[in-house]
Protein backbone atom coordinates (compact mmCIF):
# COMPACT_ATOMS: atom_id res chain seq x y z
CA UNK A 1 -57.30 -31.75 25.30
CA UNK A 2 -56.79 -28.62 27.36
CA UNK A 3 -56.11 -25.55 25.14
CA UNK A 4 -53.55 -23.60 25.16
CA UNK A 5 -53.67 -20.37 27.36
CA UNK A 6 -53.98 -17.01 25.41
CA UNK A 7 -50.35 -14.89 25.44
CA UNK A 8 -52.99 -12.64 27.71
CA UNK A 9 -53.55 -15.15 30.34
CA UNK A 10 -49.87 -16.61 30.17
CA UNK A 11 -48.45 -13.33 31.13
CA UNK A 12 -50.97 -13.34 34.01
CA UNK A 13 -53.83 -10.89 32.69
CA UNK A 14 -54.46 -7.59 33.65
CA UNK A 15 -52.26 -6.73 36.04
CA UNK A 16 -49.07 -7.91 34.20
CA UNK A 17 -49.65 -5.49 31.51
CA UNK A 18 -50.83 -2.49 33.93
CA UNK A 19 -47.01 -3.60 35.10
CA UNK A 20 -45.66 -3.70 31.54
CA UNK A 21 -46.96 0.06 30.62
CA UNK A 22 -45.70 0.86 34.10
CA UNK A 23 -42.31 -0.03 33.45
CA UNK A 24 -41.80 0.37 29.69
CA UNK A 25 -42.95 4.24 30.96
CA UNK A 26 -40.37 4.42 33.04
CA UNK A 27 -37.75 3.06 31.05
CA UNK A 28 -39.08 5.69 28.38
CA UNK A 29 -38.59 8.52 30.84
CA UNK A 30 -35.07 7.42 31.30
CA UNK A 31 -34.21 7.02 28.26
CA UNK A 32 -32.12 10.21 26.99
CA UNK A 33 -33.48 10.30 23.28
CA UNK A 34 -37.61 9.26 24.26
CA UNK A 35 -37.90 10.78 27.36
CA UNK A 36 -39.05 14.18 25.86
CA UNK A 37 -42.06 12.95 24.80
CA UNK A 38 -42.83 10.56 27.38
CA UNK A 39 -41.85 13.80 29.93
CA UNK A 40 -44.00 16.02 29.26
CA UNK A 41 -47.95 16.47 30.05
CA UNK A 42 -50.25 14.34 28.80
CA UNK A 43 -53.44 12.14 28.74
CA UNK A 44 -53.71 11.09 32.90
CA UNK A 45 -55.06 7.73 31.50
CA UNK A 46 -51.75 7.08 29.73
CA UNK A 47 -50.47 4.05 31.72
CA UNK A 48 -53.95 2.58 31.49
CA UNK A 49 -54.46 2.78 28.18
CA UNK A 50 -51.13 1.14 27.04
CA UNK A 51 -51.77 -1.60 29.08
CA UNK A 52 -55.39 -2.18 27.53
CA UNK A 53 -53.61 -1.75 24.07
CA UNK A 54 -51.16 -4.50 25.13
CA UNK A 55 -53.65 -6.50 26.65
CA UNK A 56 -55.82 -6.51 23.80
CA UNK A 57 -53.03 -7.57 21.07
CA UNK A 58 -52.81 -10.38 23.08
CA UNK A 59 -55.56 -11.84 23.53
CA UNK A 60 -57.26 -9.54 26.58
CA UNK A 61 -61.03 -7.82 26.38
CA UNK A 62 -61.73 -5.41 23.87
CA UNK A 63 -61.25 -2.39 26.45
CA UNK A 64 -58.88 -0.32 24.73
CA UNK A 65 -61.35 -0.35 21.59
CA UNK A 66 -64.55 0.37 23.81
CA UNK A 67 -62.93 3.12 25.66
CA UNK A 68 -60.16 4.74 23.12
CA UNK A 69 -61.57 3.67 19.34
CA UNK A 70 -59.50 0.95 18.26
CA UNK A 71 -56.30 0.81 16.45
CA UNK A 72 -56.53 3.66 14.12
CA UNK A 73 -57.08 5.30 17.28
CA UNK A 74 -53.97 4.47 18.67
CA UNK A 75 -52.25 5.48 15.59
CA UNK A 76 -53.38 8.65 15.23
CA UNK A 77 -51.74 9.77 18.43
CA UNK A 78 -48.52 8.63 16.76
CA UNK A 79 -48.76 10.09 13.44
CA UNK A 80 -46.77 13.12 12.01
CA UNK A 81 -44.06 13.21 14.75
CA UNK A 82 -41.34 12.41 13.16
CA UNK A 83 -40.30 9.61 15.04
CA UNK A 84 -37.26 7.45 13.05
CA UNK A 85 -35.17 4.57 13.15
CA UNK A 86 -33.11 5.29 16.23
CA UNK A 87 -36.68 6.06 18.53
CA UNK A 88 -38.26 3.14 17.14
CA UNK A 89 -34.59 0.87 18.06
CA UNK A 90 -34.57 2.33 21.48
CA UNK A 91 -38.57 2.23 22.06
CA UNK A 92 -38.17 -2.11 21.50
CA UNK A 93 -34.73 -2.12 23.57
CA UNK A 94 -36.78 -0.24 25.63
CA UNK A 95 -39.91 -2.28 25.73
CA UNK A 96 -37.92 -5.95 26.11
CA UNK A 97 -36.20 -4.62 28.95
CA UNK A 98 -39.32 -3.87 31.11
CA UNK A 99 -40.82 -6.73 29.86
CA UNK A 100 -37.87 -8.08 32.62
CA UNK A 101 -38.69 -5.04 34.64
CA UNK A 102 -42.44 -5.94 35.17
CA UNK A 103 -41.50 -9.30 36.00
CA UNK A 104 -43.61 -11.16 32.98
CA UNK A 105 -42.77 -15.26 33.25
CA UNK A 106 -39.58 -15.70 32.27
CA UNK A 107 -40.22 -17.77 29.26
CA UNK A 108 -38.05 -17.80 25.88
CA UNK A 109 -40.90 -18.46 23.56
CA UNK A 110 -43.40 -15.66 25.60
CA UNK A 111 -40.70 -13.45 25.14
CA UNK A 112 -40.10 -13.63 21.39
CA UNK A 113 -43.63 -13.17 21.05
CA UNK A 114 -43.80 -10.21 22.97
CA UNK A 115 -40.11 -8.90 21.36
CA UNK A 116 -42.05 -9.89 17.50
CA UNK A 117 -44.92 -7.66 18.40
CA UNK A 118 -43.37 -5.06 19.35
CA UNK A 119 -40.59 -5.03 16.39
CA UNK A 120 -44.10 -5.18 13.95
CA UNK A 121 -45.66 -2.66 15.94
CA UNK A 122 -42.82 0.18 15.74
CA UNK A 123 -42.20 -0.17 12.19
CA UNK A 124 -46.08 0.31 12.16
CA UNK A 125 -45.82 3.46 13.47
CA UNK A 126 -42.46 4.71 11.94
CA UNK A 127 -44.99 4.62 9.00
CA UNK A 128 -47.18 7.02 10.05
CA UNK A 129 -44.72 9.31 11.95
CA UNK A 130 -43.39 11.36 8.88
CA UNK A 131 -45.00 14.67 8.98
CA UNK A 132 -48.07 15.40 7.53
CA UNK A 133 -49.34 11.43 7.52
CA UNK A 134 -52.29 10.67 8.76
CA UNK A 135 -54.61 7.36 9.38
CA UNK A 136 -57.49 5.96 7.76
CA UNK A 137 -60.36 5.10 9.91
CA UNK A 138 -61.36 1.81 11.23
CA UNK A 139 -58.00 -0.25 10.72
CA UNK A 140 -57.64 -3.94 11.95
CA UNK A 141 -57.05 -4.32 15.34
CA UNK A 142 -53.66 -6.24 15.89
CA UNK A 143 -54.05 -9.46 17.33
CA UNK A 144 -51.15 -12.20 18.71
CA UNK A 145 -50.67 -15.31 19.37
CA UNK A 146 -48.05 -17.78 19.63
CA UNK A 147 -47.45 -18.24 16.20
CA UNK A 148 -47.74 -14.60 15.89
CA UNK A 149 -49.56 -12.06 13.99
CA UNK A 150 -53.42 -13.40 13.67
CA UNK A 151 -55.69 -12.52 10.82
């Protein structure tokens, strides 16, 4: 019996999430309340290393944690700005809109997925964004599947 494919492979590997980061960047940008942050300068590897993030969540090679440092990592970019209810709202409208935008398949099930991610994954950081938090070292990696969050 064939087994099912990762979300990673479903969504058509690499390149659909170097799309994704391309176009949830862009919806950022033009997005009145997040495009300050996403505006101004910062790391030239940006794009990349969302979509190695994403990638990884789902199923993808380990590169974001070779390259970056993991998930704690990933946080600690994110902690202590402040970030609240209404950035984290718009960041998922945000994100299931390029999901559309980067031409991912077109599938209700991959979608919720994705959307269920990505509604774990701001409240996530909305934890860490009051000022003065900060991250412990070494934190689980996220990993998703089709029934969700993975242990």
């Amino acid at each position: 019996m064939d087994e099912r494919p990762t979300i990673y492979e479903f969504a058509g590997g690499h390149e659909a999430f170097v799309a994704l980061a391309a176009a949830l960047h862009e919806r950022c940008v033009d997005d009145p309340v997040l495009s300050h942050p996403f505006s101004h300068a910062q790391d030239p590897n940006h794009l990349d290393h969302l979509a190695c993030y994403l990638a990884e969540v789902f199923g993808g090679p380990a590169s974001y944690t070779d390259t970056v440092g993991g998930h704690s990592s990933m946080l600690a970019i994110h902690a202590g700005t402040g970030a609240d209810e209404e950035y984290a709202s718009r960041f998922l409208a945000c994100f299931d809109l390029a999901v559309g935008d980067a031409a991912l398949p077109d599938d209700e099930e991959f979608r919720r997925v994705l959307h269920d991610y990505m509604m774990w994954a701001t409240s996530d950081v909305r934890s860490i964004s009051p000022l003065g938090s900060t991250v412990a070292d070494s934190l689980a990696f996220p990993q998703w599947s089709w029934d969700g969050a993975r242990s």
